[in-house]
N, C-alpha and C. Protein backbone atom coordinates (compact mmCIF):
# COMPACT_ATOMS: atom_id res chain seq x y z
N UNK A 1 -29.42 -27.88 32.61
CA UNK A 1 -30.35 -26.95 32.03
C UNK A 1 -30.17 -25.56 32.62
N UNK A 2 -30.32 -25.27 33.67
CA UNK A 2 -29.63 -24.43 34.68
C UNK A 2 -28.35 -23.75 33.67
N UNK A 3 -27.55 -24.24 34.07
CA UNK A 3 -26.48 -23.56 33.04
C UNK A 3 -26.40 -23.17 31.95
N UNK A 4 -27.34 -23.80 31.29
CA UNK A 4 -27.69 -23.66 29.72
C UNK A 4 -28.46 -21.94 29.72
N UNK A 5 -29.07 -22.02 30.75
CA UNK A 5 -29.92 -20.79 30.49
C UNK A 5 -29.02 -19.67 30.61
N UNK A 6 -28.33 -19.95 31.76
CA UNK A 6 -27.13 -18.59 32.70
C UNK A 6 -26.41 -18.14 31.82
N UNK A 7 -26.08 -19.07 30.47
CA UNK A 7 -25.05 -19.06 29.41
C UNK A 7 -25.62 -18.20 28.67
N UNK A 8 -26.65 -18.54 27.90
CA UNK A 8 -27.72 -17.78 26.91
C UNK A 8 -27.84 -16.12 27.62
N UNK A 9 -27.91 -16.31 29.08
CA UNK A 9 -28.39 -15.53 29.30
C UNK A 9 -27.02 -14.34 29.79
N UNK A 10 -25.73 -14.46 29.85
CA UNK A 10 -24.86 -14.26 29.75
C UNK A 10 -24.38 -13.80 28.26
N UNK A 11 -24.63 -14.79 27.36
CA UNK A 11 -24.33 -13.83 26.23
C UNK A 11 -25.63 -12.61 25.69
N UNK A 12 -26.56 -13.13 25.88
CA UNK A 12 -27.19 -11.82 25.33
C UNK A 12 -27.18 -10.83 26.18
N UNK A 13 -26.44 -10.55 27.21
CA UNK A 13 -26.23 -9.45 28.28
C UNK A 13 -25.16 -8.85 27.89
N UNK A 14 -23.79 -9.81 27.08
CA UNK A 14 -22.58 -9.09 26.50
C UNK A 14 -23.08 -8.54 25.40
N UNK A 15 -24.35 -9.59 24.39
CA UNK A 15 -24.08 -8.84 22.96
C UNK A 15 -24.62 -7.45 23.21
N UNK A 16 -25.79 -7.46 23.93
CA UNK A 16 -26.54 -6.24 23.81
C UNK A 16 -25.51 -4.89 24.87
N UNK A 17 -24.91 -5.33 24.92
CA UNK A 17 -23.66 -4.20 26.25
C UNK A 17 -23.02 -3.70 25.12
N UNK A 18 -22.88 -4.17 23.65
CA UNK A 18 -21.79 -3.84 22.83
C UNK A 18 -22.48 -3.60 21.90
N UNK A 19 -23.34 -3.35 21.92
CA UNK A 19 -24.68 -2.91 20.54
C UNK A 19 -25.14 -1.65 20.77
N UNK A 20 -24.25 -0.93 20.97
CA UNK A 20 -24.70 0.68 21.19
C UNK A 20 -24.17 1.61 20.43
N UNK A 21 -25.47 2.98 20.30
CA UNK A 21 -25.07 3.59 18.85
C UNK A 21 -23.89 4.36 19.31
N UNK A 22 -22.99 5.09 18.05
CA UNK A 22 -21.63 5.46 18.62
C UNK A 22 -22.14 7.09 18.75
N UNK A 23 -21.44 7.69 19.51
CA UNK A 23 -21.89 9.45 20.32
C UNK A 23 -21.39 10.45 18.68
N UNK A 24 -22.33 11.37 18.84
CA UNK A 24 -22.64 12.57 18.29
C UNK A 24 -20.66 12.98 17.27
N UNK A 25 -20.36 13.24 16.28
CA UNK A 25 -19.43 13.39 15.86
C UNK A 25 -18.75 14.80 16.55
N UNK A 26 -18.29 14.91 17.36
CA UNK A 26 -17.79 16.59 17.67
C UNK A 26 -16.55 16.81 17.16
N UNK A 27 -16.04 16.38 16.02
CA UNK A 27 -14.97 17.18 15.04
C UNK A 27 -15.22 18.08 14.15
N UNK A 28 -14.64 19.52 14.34
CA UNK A 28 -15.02 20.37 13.21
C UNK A 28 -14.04 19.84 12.07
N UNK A 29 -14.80 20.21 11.12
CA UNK A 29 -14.74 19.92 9.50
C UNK A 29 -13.76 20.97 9.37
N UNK A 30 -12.14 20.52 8.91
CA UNK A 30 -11.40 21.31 8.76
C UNK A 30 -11.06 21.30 7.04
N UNK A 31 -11.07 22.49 6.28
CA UNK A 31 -11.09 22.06 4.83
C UNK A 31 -9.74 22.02 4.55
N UNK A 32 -9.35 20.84 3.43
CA UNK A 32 -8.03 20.57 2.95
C UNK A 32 -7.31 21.76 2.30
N UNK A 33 -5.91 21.84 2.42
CA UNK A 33 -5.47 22.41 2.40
C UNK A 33 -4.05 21.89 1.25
N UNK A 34 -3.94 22.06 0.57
CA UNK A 34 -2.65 22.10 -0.79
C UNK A 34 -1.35 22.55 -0.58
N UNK A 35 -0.09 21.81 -0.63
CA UNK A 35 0.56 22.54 -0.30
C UNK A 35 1.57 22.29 -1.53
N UNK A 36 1.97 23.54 -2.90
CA UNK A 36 2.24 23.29 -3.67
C UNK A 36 3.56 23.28 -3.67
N UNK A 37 4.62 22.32 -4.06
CA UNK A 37 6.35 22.48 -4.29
C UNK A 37 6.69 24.36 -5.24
N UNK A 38 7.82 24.47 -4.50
CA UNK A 38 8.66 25.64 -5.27
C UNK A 38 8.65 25.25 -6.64
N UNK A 39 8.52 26.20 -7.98
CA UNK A 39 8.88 25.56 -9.27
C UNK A 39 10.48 26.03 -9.11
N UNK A 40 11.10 26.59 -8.52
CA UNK A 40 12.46 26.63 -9.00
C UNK A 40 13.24 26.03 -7.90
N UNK A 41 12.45 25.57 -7.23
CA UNK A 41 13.55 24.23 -6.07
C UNK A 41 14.29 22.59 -6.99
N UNK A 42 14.96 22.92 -7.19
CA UNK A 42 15.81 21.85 -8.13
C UNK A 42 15.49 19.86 -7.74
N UNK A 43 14.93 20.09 -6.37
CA UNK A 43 14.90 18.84 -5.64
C UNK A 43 13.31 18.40 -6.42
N UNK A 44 12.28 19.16 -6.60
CA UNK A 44 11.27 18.91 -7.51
C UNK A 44 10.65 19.07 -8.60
N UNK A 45 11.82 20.09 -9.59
CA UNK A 45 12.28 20.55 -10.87
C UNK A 45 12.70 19.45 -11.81
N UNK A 46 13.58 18.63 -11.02
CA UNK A 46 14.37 17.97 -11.74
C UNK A 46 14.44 16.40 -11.60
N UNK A 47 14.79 15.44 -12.36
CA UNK A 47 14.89 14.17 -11.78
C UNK A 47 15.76 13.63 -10.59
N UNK A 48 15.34 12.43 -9.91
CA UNK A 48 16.31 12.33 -8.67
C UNK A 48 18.20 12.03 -9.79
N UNK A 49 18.97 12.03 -9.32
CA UNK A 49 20.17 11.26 -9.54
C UNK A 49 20.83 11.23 -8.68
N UNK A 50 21.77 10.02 -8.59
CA UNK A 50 22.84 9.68 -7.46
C UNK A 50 24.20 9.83 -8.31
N UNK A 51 25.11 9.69 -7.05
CA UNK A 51 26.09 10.44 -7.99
C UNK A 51 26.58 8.91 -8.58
N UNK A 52 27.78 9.12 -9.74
CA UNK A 52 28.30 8.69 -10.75
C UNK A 52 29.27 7.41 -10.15
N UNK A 53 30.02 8.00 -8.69
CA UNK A 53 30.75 7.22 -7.97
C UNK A 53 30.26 5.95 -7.08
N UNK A 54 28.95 6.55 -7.19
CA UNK A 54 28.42 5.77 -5.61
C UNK A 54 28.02 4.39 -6.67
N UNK A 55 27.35 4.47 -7.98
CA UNK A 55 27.04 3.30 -8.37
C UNK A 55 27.79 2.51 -9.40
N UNK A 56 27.77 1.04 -10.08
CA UNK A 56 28.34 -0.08 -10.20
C UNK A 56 29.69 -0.49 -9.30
N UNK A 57 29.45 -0.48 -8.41
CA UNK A 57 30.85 -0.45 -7.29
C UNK A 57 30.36 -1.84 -6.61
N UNK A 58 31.08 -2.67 -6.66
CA UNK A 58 30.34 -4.48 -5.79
C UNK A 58 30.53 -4.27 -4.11
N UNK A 59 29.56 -5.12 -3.25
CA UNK A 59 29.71 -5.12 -2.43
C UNK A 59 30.57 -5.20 -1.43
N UNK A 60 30.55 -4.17 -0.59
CA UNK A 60 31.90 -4.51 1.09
C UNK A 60 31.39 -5.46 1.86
N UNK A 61 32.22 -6.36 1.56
CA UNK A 61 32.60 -7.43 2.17
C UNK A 61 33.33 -7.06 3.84
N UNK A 62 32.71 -7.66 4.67
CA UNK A 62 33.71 -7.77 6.12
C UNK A 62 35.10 -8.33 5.91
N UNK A 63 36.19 -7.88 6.43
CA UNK A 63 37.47 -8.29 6.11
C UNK A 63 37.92 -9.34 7.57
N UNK A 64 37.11 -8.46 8.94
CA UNK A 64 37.42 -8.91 9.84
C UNK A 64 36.78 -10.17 10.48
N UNK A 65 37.62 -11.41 11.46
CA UNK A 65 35.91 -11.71 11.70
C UNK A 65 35.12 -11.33 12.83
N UNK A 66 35.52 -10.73 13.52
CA UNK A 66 34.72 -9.77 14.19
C UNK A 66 33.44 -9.33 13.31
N UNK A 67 33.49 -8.70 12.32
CA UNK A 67 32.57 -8.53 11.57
C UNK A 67 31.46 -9.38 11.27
N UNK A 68 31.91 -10.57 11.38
CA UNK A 68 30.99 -11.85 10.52
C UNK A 68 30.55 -12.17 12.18
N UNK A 69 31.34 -12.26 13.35
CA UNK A 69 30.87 -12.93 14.28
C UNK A 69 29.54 -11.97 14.41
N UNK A 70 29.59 -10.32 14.51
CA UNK A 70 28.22 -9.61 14.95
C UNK A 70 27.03 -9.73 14.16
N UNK A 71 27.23 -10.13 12.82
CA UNK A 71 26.06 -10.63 12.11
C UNK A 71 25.86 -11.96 12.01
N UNK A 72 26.27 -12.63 13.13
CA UNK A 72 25.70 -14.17 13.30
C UNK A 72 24.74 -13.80 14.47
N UNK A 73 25.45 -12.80 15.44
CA UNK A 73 24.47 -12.90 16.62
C UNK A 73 23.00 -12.44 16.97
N UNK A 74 22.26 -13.07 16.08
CA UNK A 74 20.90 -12.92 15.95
C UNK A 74 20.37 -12.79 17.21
N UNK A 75 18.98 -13.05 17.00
CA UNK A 75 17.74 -13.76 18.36
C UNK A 75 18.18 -14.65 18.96
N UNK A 76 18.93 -14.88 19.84
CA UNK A 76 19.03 -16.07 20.77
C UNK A 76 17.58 -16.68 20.92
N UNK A 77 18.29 -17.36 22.60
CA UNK A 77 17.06 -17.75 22.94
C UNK A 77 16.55 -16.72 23.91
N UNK A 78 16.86 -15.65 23.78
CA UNK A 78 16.08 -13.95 23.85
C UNK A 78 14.85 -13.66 23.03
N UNK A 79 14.98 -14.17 21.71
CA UNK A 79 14.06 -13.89 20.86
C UNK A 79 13.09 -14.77 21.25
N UNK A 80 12.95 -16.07 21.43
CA UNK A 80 11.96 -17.20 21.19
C UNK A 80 11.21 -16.81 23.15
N UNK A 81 11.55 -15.80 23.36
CA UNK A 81 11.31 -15.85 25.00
C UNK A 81 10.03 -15.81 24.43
N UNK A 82 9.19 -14.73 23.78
CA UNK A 82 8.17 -14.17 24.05
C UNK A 82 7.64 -13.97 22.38
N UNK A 83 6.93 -14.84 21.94
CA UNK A 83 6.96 -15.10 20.67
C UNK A 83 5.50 -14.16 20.61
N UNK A 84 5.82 -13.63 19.07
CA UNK A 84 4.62 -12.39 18.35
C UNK A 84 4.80 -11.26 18.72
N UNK A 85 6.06 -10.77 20.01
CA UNK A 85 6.42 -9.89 19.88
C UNK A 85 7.10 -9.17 19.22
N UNK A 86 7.23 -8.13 18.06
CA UNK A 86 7.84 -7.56 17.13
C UNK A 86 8.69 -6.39 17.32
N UNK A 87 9.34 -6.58 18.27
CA UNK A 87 10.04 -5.30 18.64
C UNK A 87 11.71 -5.22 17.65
């Protein structure tokens, strides 16, 4: 019973520690501001395009295997060290 109370009485000592109003806003109100594109800048005049060469061309393939070996070498067991880290 003892404990029962210390507990109760333990949490309503955290809830009420974290139930406080938040302080006075002291950011001035800065008004938005527009910032309109050039009309004769060609980059927002015009539609995007890529050039003519760069596309229907099939994928580069690695020739070497050097190549294929560095995209096997994933996450070892480096990765699984420290799991949920997202680096």
């Amino acid at each position: 019973m003892k404990w029962g109370k210390l507990a109760h009485g333990c949490l309503l000592a955290v809830a009420l520690a974290g139930c406080r109003a938040p302080g006075p806003n002291l950011r001035t109100p800065v008004p938005e501001t527009f910032a309109i594109p050039p009309e004769d800048d060609p980059r927002y005049s015009k539609p995007l395009e890529y050039p003519k060469e760069l596309l229907n061309r099939p994928p580069v393939k690695p020739t070497s295997p050097q190549g294929i070996q560095g995209m096997k070498g994933g996450a070892g067991a480096a990765g699984n060290a420290m799991p949920g880290a997202a680096f």
